[in-house]
C-alpha atoms as a PDB file:
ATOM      1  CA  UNK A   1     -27.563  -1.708  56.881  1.00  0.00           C
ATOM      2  CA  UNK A   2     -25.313  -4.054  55.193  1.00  0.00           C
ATOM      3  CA  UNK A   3     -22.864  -4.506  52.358  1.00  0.00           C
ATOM      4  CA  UNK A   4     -21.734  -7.566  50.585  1.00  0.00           C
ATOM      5  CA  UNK A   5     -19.447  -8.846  47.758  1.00  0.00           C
ATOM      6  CA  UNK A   6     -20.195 -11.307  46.104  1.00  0.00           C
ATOM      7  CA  UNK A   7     -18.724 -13.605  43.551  1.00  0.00           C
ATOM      8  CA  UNK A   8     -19.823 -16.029  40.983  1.00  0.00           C
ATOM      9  CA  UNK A   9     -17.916 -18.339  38.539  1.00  0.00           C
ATOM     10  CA  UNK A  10     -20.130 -20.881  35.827  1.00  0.00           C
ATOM     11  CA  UNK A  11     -18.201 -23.633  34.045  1.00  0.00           C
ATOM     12  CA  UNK A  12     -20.425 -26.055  31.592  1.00  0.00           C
ATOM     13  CA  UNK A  13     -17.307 -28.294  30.746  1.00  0.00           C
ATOM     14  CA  UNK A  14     -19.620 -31.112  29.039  1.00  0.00           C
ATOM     15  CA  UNK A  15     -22.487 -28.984  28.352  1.00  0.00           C
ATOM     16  CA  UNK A  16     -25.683 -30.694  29.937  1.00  0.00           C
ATOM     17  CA  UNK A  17     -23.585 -33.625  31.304  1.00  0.00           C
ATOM     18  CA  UNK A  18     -22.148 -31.385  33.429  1.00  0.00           C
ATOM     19  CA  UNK A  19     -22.251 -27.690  34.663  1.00  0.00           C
ATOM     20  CA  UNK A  20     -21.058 -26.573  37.919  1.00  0.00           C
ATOM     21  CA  UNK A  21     -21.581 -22.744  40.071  1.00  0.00           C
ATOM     22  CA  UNK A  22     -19.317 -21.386  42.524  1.00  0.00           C
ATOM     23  CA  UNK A  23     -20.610 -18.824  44.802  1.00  0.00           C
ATOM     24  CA  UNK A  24     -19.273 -16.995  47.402  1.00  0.00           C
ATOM     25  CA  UNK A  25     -20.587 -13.961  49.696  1.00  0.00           C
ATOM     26  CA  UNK A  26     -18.620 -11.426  52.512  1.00  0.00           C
ATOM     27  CA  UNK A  27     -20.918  -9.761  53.916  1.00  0.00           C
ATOM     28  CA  UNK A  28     -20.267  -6.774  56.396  1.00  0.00           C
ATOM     29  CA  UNK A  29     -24.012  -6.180  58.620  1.00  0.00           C
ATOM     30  CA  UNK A  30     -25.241  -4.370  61.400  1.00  0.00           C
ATOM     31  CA  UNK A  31     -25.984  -6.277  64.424  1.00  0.00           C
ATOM     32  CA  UNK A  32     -26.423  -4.761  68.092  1.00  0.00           C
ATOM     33  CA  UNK A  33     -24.192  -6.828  69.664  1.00  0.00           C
ATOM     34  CA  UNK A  34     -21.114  -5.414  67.664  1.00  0.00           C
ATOM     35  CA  UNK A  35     -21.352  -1.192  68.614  1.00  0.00           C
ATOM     36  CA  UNK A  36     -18.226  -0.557  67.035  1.00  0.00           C
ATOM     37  CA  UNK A  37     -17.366  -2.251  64.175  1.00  0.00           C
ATOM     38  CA  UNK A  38     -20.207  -4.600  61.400  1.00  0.00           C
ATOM     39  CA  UNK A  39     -20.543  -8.059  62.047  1.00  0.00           C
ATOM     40  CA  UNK A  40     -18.740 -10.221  59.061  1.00  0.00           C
ATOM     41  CA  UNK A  41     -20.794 -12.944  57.373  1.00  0.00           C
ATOM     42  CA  UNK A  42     -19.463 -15.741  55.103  1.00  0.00           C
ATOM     43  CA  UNK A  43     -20.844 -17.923  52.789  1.00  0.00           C
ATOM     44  CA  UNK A  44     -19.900 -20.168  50.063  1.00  0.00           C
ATOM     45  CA  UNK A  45     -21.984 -22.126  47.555  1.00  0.00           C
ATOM     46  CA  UNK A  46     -21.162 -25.032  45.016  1.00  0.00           C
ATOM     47  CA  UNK A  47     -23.986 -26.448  42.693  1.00  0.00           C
ATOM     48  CA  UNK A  48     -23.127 -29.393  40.193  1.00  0.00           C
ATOM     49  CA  UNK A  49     -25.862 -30.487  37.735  1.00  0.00           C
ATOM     50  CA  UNK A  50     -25.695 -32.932  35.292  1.00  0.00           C
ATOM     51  CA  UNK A  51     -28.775 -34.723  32.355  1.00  0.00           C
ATOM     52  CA  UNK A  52     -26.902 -37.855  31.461  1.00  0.00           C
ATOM     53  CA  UNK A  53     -29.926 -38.550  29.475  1.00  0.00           C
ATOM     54  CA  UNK A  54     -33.116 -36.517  28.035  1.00  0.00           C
ATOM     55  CA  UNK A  55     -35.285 -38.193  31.094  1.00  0.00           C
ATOM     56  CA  UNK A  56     -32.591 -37.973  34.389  1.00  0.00           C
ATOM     57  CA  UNK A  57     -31.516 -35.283  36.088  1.00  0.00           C
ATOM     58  CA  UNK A  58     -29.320 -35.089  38.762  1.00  0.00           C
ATOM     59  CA  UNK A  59     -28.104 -32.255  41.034  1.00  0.00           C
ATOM     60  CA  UNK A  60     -25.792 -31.631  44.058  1.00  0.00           C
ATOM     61  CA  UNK A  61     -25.646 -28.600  45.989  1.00  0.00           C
ATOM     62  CA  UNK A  62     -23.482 -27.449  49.137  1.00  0.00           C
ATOM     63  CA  UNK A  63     -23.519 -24.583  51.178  1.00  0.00           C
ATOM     64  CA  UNK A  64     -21.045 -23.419  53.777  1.00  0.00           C
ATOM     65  CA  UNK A  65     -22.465 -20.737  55.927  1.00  0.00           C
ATOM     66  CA  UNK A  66     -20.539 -18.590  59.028  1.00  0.00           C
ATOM     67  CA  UNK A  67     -22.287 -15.469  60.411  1.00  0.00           C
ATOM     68  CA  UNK A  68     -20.314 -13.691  62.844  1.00  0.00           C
ATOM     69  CA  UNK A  69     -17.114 -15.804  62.057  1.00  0.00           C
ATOM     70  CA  UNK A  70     -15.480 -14.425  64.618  1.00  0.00           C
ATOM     71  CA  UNK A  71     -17.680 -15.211  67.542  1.00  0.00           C
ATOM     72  CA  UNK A  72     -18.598 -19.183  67.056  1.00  0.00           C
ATOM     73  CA  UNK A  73     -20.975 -18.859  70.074  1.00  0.00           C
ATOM     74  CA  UNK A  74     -23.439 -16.147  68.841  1.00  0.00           C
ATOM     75  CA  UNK A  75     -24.853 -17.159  65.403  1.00  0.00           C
ATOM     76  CA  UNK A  76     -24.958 -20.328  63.292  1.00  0.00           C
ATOM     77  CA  UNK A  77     -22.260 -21.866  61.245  1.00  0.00           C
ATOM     78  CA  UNK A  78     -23.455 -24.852  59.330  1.00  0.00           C
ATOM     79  CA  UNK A  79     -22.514 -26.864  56.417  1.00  0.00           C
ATOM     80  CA  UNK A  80     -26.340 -28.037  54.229  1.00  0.00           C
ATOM     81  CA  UNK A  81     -26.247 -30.208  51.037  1.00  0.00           C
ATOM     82  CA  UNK A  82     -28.486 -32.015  49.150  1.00  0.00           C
ATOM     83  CA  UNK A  83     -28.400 -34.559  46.312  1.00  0.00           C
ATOM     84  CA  UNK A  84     -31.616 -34.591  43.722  1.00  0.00           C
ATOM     85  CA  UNK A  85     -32.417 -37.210  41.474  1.00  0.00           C
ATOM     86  CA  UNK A  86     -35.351 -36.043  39.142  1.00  0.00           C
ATOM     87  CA  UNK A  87     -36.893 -38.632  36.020  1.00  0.00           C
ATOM     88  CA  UNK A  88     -38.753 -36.539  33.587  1.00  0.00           C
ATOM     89  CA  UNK A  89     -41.697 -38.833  32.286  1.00  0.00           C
ATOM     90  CA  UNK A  90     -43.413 -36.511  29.646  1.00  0.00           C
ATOM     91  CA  UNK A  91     -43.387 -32.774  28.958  1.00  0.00           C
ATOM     92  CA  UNK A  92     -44.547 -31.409  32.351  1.00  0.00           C
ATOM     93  CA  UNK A  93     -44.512 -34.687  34.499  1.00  0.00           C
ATOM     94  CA  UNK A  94     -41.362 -35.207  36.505  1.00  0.00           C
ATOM     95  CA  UNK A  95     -40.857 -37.121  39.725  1.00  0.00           C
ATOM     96  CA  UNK A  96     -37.700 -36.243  42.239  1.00  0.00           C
ATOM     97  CA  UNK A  97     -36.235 -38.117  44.562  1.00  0.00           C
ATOM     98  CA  UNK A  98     -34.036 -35.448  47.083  1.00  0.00           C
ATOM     99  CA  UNK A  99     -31.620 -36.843  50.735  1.00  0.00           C
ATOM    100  CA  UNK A 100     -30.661 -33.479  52.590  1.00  0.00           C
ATOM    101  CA  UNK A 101     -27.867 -33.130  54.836  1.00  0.00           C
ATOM    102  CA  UNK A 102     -27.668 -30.284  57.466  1.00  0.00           C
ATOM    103  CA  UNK A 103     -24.784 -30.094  59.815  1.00  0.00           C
ATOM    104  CA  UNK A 104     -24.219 -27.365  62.514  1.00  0.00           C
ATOM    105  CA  UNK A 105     -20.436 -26.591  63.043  1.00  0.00           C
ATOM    106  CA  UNK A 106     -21.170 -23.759  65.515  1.00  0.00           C
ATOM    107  CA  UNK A 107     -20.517 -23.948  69.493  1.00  0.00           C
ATOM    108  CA  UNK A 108     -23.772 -22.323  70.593  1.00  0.00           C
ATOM    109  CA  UNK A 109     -25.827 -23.705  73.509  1.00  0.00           C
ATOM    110  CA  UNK A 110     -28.786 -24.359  71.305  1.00  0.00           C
ATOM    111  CA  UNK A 111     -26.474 -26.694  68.696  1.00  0.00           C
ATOM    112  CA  UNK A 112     -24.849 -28.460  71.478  1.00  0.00           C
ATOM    113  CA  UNK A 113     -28.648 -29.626  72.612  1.00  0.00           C
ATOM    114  CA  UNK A 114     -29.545 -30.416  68.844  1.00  0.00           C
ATOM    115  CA  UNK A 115     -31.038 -34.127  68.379  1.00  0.00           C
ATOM    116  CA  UNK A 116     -29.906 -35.113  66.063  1.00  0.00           C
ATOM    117  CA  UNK A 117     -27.057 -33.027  64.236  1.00  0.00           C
ATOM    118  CA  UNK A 118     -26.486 -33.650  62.001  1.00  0.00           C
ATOM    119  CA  UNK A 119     -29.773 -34.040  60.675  1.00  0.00           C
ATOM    120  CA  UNK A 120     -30.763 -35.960  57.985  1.00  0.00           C
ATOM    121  CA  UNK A 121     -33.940 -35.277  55.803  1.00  0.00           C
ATOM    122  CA  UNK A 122     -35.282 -36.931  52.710  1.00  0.00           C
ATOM    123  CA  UNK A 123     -37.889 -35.326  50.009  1.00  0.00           C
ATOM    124  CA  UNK A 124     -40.252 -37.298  47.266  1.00  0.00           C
ATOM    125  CA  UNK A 125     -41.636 -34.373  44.826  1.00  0.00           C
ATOM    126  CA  UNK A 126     -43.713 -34.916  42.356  1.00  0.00           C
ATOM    127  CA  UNK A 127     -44.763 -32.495  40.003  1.00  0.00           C
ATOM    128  CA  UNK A 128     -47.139 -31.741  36.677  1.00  0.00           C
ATOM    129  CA  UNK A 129     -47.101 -28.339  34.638  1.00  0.00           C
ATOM    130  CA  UNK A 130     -49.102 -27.622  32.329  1.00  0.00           C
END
């Protein structure tokens, strides 16, 4: 079982130049290793996108995440964002460039060995619809 609030704000200030989403979750879950009481989750989310022109698009996301925020030993607390870069060439062509960053805050065994953290990562997508 679990149970979760969650919360969501939009703002489009500047229309398409620029639009931003808040998100947040608290979320209350079973877990074994807590027998009497739910293990509390957090996350938070934050998503800015922005076509300065008909062919670019360009889009930052951020995500904070802390499961079991009370026990930074057991489960993963990390901090992953990304910046995208997309050119639109015709109607169903469209080429992305995309860097990825993924830190892990926690103090688990397993993120103390990590090589390398943070990591970085780096994405070329290229797509056609029709």
């Amino acid at each position: 079982d679990f149970y979760r609030v969650a919360v969501q704000l939009y703002f489009a200030p500047f229309k398409k130049y620029l639009q931003a989403t808040l998100k947040g979750y608290y979320t209350w879950r079973d877990d074994p290793k807590y027998t009497d009481r739910f293990r509390q989750d957090l996350q938070a989310w934050v998503d800015l996108k922005s076509m300065p022109t008909d062919f670019l698009q360009l889009r930052l996301r951020s995500r904070y995440l802390n499961q079991a925020y009370d026990n930074n030993l057991y489960l993963e607390q990390s901090v992953w964002s990304f910046f995208e870069a997309a050119w639109l060439f015709t109607k169903g062509a469209r080429v992305a460039l995309r860097y990825d960053l993924y830190v892990w805050l926690d103090k688990r065994d397993s993120t103390a060995n990590r090589v390398p953290n943070p990591e970085h990562r780096f994405q070329l997508d290229f797509r056609y619809s029709f």
